[in-house]
N, C-alpha and C. Protein backbone atom coordinates (compact mmCIF):
# COMPACT_ATOMS: atom_id res chain seq x y z
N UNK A 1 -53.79 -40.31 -148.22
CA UNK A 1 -53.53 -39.06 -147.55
C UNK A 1 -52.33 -39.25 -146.61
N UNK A 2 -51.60 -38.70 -146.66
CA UNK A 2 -50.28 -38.46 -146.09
C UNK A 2 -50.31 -37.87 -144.46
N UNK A 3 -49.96 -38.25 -143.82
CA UNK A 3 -49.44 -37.99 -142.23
C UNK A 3 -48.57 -36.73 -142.00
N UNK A 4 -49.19 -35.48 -141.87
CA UNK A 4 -47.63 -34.52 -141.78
C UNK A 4 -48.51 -34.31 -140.48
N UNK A 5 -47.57 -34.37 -139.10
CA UNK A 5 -47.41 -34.41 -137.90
C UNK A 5 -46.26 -33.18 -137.74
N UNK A 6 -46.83 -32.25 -137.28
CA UNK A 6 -46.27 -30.88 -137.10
C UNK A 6 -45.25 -30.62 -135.71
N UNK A 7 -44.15 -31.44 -135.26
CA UNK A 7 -43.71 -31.42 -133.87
C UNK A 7 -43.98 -29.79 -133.06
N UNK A 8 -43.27 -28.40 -133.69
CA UNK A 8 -43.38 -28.12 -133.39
C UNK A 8 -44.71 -27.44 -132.25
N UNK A 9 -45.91 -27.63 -133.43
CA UNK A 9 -47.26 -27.64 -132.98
C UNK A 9 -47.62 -28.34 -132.38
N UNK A 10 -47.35 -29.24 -132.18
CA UNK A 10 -47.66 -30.43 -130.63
C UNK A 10 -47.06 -30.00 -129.51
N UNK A 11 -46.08 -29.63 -129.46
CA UNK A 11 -45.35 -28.96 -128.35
C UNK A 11 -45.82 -27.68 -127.93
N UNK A 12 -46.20 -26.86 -128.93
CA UNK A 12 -46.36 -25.54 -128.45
C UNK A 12 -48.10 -25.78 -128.12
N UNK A 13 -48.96 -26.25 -128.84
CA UNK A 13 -50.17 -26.81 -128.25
C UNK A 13 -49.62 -27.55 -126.33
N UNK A 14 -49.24 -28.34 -126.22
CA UNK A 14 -48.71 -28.92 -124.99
C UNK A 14 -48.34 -27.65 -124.25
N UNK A 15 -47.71 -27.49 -124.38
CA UNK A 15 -47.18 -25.79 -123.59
C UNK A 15 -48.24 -24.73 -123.01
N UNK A 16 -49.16 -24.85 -124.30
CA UNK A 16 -50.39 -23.87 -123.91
C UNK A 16 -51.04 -24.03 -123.10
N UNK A 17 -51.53 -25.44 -123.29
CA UNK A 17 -52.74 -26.71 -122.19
C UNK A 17 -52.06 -26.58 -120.32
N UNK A 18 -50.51 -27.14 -120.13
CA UNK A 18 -50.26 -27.03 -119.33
C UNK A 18 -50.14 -25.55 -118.63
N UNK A 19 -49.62 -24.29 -119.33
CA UNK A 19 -49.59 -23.23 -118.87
C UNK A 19 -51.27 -23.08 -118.30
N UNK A 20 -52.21 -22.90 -119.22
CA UNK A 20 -53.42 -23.02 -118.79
C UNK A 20 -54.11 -23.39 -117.82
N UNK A 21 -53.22 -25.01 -117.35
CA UNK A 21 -53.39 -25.65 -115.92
C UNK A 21 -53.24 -25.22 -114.72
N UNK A 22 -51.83 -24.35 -115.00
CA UNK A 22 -51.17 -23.91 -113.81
C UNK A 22 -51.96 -22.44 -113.54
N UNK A 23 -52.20 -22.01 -114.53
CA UNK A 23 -52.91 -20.70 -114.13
C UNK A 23 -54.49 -20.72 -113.24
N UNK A 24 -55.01 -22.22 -113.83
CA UNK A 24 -56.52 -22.12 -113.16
C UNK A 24 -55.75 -22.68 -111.64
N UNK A 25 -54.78 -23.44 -111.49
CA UNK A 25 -54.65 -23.81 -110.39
C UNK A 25 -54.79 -22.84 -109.36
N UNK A 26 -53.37 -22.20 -109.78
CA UNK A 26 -53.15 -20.74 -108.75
C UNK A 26 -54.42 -19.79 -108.76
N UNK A 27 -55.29 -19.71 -109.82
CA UNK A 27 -56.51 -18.87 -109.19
C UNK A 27 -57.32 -19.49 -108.49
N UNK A 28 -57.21 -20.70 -108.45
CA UNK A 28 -58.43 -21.54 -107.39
C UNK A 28 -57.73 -21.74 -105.96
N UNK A 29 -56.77 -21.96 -105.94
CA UNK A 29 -55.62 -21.63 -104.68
C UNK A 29 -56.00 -19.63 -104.12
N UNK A 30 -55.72 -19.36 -105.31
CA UNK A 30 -55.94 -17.39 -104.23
C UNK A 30 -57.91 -17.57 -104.27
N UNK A 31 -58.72 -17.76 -104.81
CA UNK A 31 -59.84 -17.53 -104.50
C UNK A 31 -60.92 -18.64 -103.34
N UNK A 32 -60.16 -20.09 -103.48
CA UNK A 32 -60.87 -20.42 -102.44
C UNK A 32 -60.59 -20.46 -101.01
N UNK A 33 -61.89 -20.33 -100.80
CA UNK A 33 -61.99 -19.82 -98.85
C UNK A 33 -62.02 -21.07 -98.58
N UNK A 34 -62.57 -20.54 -96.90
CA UNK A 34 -62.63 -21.95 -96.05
C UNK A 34 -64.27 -22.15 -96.43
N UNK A 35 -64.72 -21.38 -96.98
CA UNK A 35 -66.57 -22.11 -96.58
C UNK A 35 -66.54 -23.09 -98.19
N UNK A 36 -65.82 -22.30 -99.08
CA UNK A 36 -65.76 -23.54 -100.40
C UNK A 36 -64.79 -24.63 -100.13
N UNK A 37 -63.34 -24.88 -99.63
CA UNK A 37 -63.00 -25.94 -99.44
C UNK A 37 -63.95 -26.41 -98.50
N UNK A 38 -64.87 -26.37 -97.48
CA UNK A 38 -65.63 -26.95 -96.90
C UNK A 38 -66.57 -27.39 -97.48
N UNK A 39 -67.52 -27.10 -98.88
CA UNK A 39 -68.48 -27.41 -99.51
C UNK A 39 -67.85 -28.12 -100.15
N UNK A 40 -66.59 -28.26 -100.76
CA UNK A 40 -65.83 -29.35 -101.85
C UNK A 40 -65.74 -30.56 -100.60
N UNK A 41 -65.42 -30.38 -99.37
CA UNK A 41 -64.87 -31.42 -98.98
C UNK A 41 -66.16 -32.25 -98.31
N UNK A 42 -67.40 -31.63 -98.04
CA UNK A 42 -68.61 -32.34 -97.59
C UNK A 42 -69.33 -32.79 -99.11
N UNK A 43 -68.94 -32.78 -100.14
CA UNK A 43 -70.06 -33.40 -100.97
C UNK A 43 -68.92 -34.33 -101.86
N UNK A 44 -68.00 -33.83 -101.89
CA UNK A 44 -67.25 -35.58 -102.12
C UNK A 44 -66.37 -36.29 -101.01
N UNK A 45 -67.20 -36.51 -100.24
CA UNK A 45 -66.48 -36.85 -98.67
C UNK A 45 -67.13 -38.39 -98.84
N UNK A 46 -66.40 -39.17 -99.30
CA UNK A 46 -67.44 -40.78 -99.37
C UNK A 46 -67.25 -41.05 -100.49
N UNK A 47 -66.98 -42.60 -101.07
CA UNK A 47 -67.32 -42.91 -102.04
C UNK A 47 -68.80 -42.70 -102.81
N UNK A 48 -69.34 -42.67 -102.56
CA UNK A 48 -70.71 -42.81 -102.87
C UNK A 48 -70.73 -41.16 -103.12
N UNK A 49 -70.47 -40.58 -102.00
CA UNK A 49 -70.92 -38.71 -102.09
C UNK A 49 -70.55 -38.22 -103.59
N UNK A 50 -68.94 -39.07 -103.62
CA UNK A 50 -68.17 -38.23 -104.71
C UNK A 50 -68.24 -38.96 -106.61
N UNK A 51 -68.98 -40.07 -106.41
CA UNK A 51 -69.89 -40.70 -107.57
C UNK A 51 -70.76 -39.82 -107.57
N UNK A 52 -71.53 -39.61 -106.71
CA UNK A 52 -73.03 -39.02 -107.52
C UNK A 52 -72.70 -37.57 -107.54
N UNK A 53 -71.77 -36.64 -106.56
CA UNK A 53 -71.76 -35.58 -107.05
C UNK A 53 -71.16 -35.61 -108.60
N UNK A 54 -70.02 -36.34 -108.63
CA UNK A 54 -69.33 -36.13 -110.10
C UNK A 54 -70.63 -36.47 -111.31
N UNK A 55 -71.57 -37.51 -110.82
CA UNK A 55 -73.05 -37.61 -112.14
C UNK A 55 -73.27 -36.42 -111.94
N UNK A 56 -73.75 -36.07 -111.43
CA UNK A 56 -74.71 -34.51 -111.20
C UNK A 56 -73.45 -33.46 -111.58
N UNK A 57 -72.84 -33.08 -111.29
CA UNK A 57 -72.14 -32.12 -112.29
C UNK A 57 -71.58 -32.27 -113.63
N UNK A 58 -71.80 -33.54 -114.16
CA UNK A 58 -71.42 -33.80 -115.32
C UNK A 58 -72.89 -33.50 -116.43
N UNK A 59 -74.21 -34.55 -115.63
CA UNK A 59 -75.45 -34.02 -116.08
C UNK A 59 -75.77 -32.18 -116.17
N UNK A 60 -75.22 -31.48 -115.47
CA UNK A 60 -75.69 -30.74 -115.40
C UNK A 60 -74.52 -29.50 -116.59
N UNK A 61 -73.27 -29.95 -116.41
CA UNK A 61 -72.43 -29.21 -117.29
C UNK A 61 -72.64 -29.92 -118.84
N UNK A 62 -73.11 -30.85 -119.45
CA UNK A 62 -73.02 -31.86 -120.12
C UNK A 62 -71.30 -32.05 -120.72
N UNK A 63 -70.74 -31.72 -119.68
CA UNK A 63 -69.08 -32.11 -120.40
C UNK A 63 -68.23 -32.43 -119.19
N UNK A 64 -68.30 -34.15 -119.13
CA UNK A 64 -66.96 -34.94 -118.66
C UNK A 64 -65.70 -34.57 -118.66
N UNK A 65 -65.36 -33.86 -119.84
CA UNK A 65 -63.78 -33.32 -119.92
C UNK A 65 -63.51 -31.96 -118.56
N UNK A 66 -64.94 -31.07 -119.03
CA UNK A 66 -64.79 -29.72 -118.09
C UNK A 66 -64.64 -30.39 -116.81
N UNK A 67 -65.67 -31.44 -116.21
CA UNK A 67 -65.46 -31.57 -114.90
C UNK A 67 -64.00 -32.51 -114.51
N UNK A 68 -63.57 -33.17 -115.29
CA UNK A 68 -62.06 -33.16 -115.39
C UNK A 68 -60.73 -32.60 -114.97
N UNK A 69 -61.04 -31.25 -115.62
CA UNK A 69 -60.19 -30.23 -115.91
C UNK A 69 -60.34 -29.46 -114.41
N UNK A 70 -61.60 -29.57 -113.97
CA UNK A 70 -61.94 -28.98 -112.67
C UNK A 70 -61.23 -29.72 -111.65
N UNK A 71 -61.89 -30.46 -111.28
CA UNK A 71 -61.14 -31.75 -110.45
C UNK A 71 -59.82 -31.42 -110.43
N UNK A 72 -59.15 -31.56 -111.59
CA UNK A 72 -57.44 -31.55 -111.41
C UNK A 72 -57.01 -30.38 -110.92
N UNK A 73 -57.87 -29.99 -111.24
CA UNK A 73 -57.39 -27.64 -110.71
C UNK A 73 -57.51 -27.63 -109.16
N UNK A 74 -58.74 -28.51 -108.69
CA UNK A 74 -58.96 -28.53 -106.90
C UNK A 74 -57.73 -29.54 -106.58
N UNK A 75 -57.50 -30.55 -107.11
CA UNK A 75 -56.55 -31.40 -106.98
C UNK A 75 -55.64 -30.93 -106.49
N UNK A 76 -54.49 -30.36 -107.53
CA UNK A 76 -53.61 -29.59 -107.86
C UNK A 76 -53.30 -28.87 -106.95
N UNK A 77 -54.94 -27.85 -106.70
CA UNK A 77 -54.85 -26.07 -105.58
C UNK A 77 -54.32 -26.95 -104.16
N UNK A 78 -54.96 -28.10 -103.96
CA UNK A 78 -54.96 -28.68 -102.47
C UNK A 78 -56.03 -28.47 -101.94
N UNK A 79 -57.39 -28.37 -102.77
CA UNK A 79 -59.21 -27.76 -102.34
C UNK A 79 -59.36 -29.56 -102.13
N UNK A 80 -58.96 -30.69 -102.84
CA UNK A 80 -59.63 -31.90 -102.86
C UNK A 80 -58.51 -32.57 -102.45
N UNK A 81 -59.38 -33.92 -102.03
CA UNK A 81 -57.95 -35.53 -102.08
C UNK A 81 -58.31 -35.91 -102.67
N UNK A 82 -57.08 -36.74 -103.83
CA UNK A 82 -57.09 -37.93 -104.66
C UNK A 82 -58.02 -38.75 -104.41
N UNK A 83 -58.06 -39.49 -103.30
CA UNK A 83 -59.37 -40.31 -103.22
C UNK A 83 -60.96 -39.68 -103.61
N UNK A 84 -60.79 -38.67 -103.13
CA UNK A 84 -62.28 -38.31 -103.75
C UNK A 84 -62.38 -37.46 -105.04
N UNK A 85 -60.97 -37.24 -105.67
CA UNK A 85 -61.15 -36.84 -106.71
C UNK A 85 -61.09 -38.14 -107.57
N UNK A 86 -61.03 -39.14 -107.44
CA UNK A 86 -61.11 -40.28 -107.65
C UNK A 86 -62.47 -41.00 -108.36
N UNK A 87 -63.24 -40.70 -107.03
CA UNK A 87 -64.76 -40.89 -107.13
C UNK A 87 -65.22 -40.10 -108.46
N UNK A 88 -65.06 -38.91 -107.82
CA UNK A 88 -65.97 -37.67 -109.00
C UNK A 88 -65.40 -38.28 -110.56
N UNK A 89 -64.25 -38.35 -110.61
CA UNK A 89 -63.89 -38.77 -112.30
C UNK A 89 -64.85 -40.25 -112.56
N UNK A 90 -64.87 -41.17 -111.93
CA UNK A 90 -65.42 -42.40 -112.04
C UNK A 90 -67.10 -41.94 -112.14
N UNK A 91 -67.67 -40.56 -111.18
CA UNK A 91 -69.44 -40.15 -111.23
C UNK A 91 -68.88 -39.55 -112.83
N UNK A 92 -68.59 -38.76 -113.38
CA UNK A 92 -68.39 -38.07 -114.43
C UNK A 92 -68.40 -38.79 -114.79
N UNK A 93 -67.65 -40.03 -115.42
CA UNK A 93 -68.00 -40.85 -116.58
C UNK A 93 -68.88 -41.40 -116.50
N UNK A 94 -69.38 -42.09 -115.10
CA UNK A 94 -71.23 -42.69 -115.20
C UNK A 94 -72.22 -41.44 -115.72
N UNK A 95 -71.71 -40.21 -114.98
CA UNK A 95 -73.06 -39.48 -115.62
C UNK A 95 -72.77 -39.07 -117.49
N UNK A 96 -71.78 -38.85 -117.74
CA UNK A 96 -71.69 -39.08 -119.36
C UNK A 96 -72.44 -40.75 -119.88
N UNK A 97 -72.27 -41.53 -119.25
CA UNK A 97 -73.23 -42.59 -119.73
C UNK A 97 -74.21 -42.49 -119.68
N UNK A 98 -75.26 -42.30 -118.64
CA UNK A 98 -76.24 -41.69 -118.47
C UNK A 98 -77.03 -40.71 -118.66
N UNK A 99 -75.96 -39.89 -119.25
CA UNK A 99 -76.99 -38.25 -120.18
C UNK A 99 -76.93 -38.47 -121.12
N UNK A 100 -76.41 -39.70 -121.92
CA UNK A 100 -75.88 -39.78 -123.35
C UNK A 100 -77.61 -40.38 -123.90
């Protein structure tokens, strides 16, 4: 079976994904308040906080990628820090081990 690798379709797939990014960003930027950046920032505030929240929302979404995609959107908005978005990706993949 032969390899036909479609450039254009990789690119315009790529194009879509990132447009996609930027759009959840900016809606999580205009919709979150101060009482949700305050709930994002008290439950992954700690290594430890932001492991087990990331298990528990991964158990509970059963998809590692979604809470991913989330993360990078709070990332991104300026709702989270790297360090504790850090954590949550590292709880997300323990809790994908663990629901598996």
């Amino acid at each position: 079976m032969a390899l036909n690798l479609d450039l254009w379709k990789l690119l315009a797939g790529l194009g879509i994904f990132l447009f996609g990014m930027l759009l959840i960003e900016e809606s999580v930027k205009a919709l979150s308040g101060r009482a949700f950046r305050r709930i994002i920032q008290v439950y992954t505030n700690g290594r430890l906080r932001a492991i087990s929240s990331g298990a528990t929302v991964t158990a509970l979404l059963q998809s590692s990628s979604a809470v991913s995609l989330m993360v990078l959107a709070f990332v991104g908005a300026g709702v989270m820090s790297m360090p504790n978005a850090i954590g949550v990706i590292m709880g997300s993949n323990i809790g994908t081990t663990l629901t598996d």
